[in-house]
Protein backbone atom coordinates (compact mmCIF):
# COMPACT_ATOMS: atom_id res chain seq x y z
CA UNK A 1 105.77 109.63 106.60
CA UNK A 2 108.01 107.72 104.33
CA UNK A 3 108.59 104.01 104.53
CA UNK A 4 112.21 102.98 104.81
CA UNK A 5 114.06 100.38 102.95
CA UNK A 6 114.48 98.50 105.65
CA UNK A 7 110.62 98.62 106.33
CA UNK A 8 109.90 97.98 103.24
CA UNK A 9 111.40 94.79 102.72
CA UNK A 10 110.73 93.74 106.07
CA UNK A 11 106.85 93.68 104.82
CA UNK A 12 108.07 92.00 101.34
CA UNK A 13 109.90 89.32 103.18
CA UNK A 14 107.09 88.33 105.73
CA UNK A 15 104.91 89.07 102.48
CA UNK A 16 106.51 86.24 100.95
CA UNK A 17 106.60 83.24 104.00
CA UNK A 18 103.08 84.25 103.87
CA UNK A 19 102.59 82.42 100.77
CA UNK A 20 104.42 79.75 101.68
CA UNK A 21 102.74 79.36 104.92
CA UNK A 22 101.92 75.77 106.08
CA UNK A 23 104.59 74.18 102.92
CA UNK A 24 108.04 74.37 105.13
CA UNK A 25 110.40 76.91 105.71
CA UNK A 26 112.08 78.95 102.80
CA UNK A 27 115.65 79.80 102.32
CA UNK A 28 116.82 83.05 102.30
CA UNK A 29 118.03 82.59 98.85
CA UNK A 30 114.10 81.70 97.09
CA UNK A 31 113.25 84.45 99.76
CA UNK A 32 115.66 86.75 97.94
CA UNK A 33 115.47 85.60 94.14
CA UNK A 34 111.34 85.98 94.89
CA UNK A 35 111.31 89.40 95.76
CA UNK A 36 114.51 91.00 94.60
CA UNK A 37 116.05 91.80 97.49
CA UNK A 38 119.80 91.04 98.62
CA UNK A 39 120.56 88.36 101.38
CA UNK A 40 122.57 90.46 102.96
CA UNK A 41 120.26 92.96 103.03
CA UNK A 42 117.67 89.82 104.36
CA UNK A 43 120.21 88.78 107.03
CA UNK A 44 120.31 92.22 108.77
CA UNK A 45 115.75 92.33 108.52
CA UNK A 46 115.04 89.31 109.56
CA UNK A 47 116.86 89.14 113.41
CA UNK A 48 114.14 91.44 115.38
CA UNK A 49 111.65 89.59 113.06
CA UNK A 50 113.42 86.21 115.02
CA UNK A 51 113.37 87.84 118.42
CA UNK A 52 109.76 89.07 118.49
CA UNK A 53 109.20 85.48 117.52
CA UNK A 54 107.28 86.64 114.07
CA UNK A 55 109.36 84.30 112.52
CA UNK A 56 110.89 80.91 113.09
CA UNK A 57 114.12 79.40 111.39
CA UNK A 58 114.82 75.92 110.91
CA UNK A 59 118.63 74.71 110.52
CA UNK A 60 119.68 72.00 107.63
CA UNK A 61 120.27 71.05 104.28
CA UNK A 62 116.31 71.50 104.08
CA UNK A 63 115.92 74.41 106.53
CA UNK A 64 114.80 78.60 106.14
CA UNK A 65 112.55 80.48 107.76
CA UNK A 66 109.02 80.20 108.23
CA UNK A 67 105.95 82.55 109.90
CA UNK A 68 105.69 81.35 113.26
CA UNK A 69 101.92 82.46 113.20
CA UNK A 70 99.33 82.34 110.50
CA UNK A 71 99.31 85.31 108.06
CA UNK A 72 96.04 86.31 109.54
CA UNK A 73 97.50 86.77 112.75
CA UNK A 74 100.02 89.17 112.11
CA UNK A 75 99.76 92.86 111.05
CA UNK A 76 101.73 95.01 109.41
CA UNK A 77 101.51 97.10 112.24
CA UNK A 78 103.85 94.36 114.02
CA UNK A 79 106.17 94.41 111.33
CA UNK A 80 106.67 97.83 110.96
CA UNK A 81 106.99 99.23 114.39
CA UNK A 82 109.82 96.44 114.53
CA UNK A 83 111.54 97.55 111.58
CA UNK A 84 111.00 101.52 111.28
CA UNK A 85 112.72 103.91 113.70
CA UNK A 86 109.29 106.49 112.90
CA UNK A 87 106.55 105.92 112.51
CA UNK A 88 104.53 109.36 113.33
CA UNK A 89 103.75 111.93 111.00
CA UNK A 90 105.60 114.38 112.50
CA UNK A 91 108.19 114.50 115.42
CA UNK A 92 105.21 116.93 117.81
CA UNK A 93 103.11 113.89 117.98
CA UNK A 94 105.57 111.45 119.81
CA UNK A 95 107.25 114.42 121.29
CA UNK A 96 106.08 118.06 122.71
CA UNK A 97 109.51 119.27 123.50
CA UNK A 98 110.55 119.27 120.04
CA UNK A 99 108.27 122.64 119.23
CA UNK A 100 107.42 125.67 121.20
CA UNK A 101 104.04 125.81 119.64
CA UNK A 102 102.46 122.50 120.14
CA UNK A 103 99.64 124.01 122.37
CA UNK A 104 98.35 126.66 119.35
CA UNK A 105 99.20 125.00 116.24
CA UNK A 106 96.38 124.60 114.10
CA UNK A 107 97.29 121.99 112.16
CA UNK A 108 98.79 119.49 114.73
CA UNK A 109 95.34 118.20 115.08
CA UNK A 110 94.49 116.76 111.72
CA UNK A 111 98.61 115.56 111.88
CA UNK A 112 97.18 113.57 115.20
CA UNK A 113 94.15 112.79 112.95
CA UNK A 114 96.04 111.20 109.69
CA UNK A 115 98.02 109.36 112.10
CA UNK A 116 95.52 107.17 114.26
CA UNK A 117 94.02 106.81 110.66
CA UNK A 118 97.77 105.05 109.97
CA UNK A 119 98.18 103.47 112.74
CA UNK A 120 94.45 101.57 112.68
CA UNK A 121 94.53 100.92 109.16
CA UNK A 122 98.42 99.23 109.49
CA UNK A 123 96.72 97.44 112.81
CA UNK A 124 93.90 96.21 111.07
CA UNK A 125 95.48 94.90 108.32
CA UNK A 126 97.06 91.57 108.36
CA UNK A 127 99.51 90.15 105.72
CA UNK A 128 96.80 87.63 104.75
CA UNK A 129 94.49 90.78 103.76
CA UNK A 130 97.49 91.97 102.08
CA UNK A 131 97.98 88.94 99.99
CA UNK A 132 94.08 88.83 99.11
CA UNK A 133 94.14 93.04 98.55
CA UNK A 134 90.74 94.72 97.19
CA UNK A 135 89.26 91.92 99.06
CA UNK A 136 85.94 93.39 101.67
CA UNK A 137 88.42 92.40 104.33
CA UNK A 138 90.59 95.47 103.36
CA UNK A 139 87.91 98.16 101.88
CA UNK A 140 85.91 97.68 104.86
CA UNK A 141 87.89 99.68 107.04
């Protein structure tokens, strides 16, 4: 599986109200000189981030956007399966009609395999893990 753009930055820009978490929202324009990504490309990422109420915005001279939960209680799993169209391996998992041989294949298995090993690592993994990465919290898994 490959990451989109839009996936990708989607797990910057939570990434980065993370570590402002608690200090007041953050404008779209620190969000985007911070991590190098466009506002306009920020404007179109952060509306089903708004409407699955990970993140809240605040209107004003002195306004932005802010987590609307702590860091440690969202996962990238969240984020991702918000932002990303696909997120199995390969199309036979989420769909049987889409190969004749699902029922033989001998290596639709360990596809099935890597991808519950995706899924619970990106569930079990919170942006405050992220943020404190090679910590126990993360290596334990």
């Amino acid at each position: 599986m490959k990451l989109s753009t839009r996936g990708r930055y989607g797990t910057r820009l939570m990434l980065e109200l993370s570590k402002h978490y608690g200090k007041g929202p953050l404008s779209m324009t620190e969000i985007s000189k911070h991590q190098e990504i466009p506002i306009k490309y920020l404007e179109q990422i952060i509306i089903p981030l708004k409407k699955a109420k990970l993140v809240t915005s605040v209107r004003g001279p002195k306004g932005g956007h802010m987590l609307s939960r702590p860091p440690d209680q969202i996962s990238l799993w969240e984020i991702l399966l918000l932002l990303e169209s696909k997120m199995a391996l390969v199309d036979c998992l989420t769909d049987e009609s889409v190969c004749p041989n699902v029922s033989t294949c001998p290596i639709r298995p360990v596809w099935g395999e890597a991808h519950t090993a995706m899924v619970k690592l990106f569930k079990n993994t919170t942006l405050s893990d992220v943020l404190a990465y090679g910590k126990p919290a993360l290596t334990g898994l």
